[in-house]
Protein backbone atom coordinates (compact mmCIF):
# COMPACT_ATOMS: atom_id res chain seq x y z
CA UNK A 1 30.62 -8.54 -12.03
CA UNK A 2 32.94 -10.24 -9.86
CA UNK A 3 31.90 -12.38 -6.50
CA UNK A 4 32.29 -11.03 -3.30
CA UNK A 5 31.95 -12.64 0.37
CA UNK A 6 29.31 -11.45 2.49
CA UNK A 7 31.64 -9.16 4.49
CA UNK A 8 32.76 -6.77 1.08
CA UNK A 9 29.71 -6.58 0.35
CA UNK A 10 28.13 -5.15 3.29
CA UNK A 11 31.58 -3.29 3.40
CA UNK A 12 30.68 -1.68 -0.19
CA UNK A 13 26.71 -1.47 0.97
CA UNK A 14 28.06 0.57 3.89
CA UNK A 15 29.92 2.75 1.88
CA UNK A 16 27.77 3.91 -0.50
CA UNK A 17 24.92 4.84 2.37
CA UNK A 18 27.28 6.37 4.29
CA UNK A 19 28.21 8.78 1.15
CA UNK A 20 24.55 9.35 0.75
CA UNK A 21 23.94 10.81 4.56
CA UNK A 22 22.48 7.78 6.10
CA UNK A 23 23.36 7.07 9.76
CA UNK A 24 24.14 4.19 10.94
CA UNK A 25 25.31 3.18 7.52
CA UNK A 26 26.91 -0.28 8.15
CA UNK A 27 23.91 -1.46 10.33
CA UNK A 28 21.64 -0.64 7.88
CA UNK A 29 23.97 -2.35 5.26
CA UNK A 30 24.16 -5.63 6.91
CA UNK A 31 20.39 -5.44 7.81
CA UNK A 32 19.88 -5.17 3.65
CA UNK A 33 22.23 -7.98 3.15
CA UNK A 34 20.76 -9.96 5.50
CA UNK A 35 17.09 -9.34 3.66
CA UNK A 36 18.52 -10.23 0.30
CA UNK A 37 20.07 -13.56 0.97
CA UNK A 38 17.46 -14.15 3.68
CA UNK A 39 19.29 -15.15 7.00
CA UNK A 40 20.20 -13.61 10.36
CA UNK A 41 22.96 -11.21 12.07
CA UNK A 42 24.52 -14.59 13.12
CA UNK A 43 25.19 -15.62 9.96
CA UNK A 44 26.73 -13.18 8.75
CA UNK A 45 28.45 -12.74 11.46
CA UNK A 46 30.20 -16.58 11.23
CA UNK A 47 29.97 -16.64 7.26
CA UNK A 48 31.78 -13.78 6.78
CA UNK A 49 34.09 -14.82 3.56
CA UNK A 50 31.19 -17.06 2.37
CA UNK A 51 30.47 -15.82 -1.09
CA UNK A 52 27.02 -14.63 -2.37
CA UNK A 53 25.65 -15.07 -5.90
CA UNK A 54 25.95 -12.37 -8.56
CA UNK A 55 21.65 -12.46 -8.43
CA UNK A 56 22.07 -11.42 -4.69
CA UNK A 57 25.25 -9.06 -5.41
CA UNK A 58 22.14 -6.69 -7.68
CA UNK A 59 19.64 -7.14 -5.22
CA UNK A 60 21.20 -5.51 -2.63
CA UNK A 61 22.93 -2.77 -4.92
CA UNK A 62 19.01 -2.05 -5.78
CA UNK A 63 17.97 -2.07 -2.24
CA UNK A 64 21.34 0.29 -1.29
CA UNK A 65 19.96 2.48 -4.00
CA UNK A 66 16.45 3.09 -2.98
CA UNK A 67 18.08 3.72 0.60
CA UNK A 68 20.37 5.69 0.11
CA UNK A 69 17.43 7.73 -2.38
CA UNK A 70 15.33 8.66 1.33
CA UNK A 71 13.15 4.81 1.14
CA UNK A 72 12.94 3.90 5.05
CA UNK A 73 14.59 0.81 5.47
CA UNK A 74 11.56 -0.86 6.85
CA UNK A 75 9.86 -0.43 4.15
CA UNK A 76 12.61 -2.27 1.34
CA UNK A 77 13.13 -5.25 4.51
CA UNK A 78 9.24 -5.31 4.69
CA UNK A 79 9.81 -5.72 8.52
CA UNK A 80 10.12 -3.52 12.17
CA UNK A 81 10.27 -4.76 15.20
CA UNK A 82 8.27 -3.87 18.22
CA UNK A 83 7.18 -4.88 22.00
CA UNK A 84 9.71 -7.61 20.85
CA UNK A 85 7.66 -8.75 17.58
CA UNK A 86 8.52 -8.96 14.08
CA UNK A 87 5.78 -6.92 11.75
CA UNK A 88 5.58 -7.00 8.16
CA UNK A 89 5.18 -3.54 7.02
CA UNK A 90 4.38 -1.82 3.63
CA UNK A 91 3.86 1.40 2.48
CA UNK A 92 0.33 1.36 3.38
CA UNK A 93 0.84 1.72 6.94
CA UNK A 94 3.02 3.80 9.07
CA UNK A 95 6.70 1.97 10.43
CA UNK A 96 6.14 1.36 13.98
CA UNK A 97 8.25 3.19 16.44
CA UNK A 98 9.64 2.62 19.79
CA UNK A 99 7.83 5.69 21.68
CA UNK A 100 4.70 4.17 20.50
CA UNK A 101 5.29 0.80 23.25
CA UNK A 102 4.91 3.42 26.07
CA UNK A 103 1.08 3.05 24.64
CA UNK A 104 1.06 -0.92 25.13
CA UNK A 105 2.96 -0.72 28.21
CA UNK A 106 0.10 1.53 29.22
CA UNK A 107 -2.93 -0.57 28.66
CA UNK A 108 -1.51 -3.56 30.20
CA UNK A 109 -1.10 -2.44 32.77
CA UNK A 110 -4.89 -1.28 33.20
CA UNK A 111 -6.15 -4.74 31.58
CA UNK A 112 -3.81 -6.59 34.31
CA UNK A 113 -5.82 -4.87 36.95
CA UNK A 114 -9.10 -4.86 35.20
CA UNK A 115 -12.07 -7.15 34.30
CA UNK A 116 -11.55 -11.00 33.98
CA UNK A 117 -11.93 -10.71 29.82
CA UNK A 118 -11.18 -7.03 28.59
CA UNK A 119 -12.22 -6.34 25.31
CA UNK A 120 -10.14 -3.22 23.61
CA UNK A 121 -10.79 -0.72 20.29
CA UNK A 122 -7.51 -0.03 18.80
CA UNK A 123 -8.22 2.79 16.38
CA UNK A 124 -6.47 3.73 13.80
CA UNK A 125 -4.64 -0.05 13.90
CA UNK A 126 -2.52 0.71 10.62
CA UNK A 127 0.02 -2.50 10.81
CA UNK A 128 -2.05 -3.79 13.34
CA UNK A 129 1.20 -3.63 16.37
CA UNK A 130 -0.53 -1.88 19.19
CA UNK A 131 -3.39 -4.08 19.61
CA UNK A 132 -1.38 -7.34 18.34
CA UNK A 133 1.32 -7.05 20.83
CA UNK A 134 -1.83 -6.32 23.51
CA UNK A 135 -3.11 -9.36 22.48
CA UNK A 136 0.47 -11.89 22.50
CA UNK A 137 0.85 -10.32 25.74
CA UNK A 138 -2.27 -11.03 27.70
CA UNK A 139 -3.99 -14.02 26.35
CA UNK A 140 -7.52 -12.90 28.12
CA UNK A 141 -7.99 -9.92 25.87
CA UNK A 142 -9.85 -9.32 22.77
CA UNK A 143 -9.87 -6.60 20.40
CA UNK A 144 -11.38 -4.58 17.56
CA UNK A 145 -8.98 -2.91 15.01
CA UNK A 146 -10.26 0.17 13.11
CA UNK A 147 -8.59 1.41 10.04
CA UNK A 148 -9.88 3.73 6.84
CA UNK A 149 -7.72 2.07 4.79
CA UNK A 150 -7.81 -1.40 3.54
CA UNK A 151 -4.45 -1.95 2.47
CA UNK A 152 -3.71 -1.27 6.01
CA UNK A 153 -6.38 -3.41 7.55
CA UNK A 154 -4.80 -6.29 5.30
CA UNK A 155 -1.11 -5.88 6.71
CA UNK A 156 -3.16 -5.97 10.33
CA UNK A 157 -4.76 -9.32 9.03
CA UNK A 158 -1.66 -10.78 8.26
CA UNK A 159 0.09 -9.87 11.37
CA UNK A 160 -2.80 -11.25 13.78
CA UNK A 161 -2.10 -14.44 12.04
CA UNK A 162 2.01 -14.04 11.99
CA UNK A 163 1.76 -13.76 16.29
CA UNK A 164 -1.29 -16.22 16.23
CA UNK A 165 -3.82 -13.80 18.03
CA UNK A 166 -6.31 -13.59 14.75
CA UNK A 167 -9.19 -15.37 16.88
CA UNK A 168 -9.41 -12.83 19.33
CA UNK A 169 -9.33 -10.30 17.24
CA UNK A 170 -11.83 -8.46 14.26
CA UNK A 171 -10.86 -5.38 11.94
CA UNK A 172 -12.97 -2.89 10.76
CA UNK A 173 -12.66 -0.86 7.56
CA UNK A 174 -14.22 2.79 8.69
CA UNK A 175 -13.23 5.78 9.09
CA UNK A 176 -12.69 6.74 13.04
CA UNK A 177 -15.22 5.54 14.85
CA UNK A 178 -18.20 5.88 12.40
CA UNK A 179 -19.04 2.39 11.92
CA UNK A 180 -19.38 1.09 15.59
CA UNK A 181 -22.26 3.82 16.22
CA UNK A 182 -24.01 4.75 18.98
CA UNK A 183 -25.07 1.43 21.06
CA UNK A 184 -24.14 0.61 24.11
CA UNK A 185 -20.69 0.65 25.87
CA UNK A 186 -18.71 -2.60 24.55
CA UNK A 187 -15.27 -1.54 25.21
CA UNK A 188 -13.29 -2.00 28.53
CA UNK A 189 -10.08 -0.02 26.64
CA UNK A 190 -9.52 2.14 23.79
CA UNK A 191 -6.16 2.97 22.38
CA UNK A 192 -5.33 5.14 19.49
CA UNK A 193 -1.91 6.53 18.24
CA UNK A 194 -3.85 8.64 15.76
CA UNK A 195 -2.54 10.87 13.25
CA UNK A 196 -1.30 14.18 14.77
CA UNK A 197 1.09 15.79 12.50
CA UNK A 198 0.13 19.39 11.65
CA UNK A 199 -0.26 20.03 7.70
CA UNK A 200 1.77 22.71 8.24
CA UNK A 201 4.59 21.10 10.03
CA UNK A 202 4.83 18.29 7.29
CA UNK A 203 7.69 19.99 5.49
CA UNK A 204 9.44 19.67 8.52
CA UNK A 205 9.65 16.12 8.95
CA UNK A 206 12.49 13.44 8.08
CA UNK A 207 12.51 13.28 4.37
CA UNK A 208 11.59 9.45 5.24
CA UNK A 209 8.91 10.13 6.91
CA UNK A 210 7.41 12.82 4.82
CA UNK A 211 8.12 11.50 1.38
CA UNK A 212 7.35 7.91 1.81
CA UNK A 213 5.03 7.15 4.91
CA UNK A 214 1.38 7.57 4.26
CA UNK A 215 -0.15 10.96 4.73
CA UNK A 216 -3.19 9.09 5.83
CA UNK A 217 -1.64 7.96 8.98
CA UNK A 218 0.48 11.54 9.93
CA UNK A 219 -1.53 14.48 9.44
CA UNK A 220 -4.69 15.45 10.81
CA UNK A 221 -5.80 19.15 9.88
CA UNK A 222 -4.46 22.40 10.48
CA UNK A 223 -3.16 21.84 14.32
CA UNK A 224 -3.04 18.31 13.74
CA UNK A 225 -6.15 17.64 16.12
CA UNK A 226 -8.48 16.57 14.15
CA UNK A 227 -9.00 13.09 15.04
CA UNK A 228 -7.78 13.65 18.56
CA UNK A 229 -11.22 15.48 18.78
CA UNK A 230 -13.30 13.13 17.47
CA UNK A 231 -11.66 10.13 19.51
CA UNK A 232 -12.59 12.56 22.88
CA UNK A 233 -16.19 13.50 21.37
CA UNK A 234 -17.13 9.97 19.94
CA UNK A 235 -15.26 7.22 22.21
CA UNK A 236 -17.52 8.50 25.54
CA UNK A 237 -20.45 6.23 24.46
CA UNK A 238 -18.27 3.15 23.72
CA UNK A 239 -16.40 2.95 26.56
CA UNK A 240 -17.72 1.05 29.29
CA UNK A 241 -18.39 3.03 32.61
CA UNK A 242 -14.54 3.07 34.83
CA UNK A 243 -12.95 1.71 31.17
CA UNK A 244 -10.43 3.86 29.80
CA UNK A 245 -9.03 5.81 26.74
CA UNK A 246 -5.52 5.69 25.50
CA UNK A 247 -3.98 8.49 23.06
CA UNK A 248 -0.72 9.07 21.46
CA UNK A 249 -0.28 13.23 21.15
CA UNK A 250 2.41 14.90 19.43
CA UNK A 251 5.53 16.43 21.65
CA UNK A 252 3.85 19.95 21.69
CA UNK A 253 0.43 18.68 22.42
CA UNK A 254 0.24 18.24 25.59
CA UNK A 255 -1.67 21.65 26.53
CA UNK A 256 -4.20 21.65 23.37
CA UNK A 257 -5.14 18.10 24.44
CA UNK A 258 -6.11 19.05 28.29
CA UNK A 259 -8.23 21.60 26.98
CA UNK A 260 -9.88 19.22 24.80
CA UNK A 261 -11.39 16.93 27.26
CA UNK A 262 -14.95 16.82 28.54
CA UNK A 263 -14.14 16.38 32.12
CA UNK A 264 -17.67 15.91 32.61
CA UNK A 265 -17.20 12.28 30.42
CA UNK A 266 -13.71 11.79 31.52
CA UNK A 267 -11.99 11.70 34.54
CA UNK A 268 -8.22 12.87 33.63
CA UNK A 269 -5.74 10.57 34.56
CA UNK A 270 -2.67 12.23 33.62
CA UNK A 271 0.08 11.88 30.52
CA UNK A 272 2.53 9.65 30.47
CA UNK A 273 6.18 10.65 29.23
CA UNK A 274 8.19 8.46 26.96
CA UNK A 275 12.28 7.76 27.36
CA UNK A 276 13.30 10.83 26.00
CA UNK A 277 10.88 12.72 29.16
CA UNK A 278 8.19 14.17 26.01
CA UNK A 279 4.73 14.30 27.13
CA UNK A 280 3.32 11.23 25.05
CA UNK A 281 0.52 9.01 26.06
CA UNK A 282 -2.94 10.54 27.58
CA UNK A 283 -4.68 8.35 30.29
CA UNK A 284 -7.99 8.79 30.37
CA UNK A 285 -11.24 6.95 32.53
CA UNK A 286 -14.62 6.94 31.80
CA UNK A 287 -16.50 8.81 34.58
CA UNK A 288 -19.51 6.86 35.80
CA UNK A 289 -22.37 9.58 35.41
């Protein structure tokens, strides 16, 4: 094996994703490159001819090759940004995406008009991005995280401490909302983006998606409500009096959700659509009954 400079071999990278379907092939070529000899776009971009060691040369030929086999990219970089932070991710927890900001957006804007020190439940925390980019953002909040798995909870950990917000915030291994009980209202906030992928509609999805993110964290029962319903029938005695609930739906949803709601709990705020004009985030407020 031959050397090559840093610009043939993102050119060959390139090529061989590009013959195996992926968009965005040279992107996603120099993004590998840049993972396996660990440096930025800028450096590639001004070391161009630099050469890179034969050691490097196979690690990226291994990382082409589980890309260009389905593996999300994320998940071989160990990294996604979002709200303008870097996350580690693994395969325990699902890759953050960019509809799922409209959700952070979202509760700041309710914690910026709210009580002096909100404290928020983020269930369902996974990589821990939703209520660690809450946190970076407004310094007065604190938060639980709630996750059934504990790989998961362990990437939220370690991203707390990555953005330096671990002090304000505890995680919780359970499953939903089971091990915060019954007691009194604690929580000013509660955001979820649940899972809410019907089983049936799994076939369906990106081979990406459904071979390699966890099932865990996408479906949720036959119509993919399952834990939508529990979030509506269990967060009501958490959620402080005027506080409010936060849910991610699915982009056919929208109607199944409405009819889901206890209007006699919660006062319906209305669903907020994402860039691409889908129905995506339900606002919800605690009546005071």
């Amino acid at each position: 094996m031959m050397s090559v400079s840093i610009a043939e071999a993102i050119r060959e990278a390139a090529r061989t994703l590009r013959q195996a379907g992926v968009p965005d092939a040279r992107r996603e070529a120099g993004s590998l490159l840049q993972h396996v000899i660990d440096c930025d776009r800028t450096f590639v971009i001004t070391h161009a001819e630099d050469l890179i060691t034969l050691e490097a040369q196979q690690s990226l030929r291994d990382c082409v090759a589980r890309r260009a086999e389905g593996e999300p990219l994320q998940y071989i970089t160990g990294r996604q940004a979002f709200f303008g932070l870097d996350f580690e991710v693994t395969k325990s927890v699902l890759i953050p995406r960019p509809e799922s900001e409209l959700l952070v957006e979202t509760a700041l804007h309710l914690v910026d008009k709210g009580r002096a020190a909100p404290s928020i439940c983020d269930v369902g925390t996974g990589s821990g991005c939703i209520a660690v980019a809450l946190l970076h953002e407004n310094q007065r909040v604190s938060a639980v995280g709630i996750d059934l798995s504990i790989e998961a909870i362990q990437v939220a950990r370690r991203n707390a401490l990555r953005h330096c917000v671990s002090a304000r915030i505890s995680f919780v291994v359970a499953d939903c909302l089971s091990a915060l009980g019954a007691g009194k209202p604690v929580f000013d906030l509660m955001v979820s983006n649940p899972p809410y992928v019907a089983v049936s509609a799994l076939n369906g999805l990106q081979r990406e998606v459904r071979d390699h993110e966890p099932r865990l964290a996408l479906s949720a029962g036959i119509d993919g409500l399952t834990i939508i319903r529990r979030l509506l029938l269990d967060s009501g005695v958490l959620v402080k009096a005027g506080g409010h609930l936060l849910i991610e739906i699915g982009f056919d949803q929208r109607a199944a959700v409405e009819r889901l709601i206890d209007r006699t709990t919660w006062k319906f705020l209305g669903i907020h659509k994402d860039l691409q004009g889908i129905p995506r985030v339900v606002a919800l407020q605690k009546t005071c009954s």
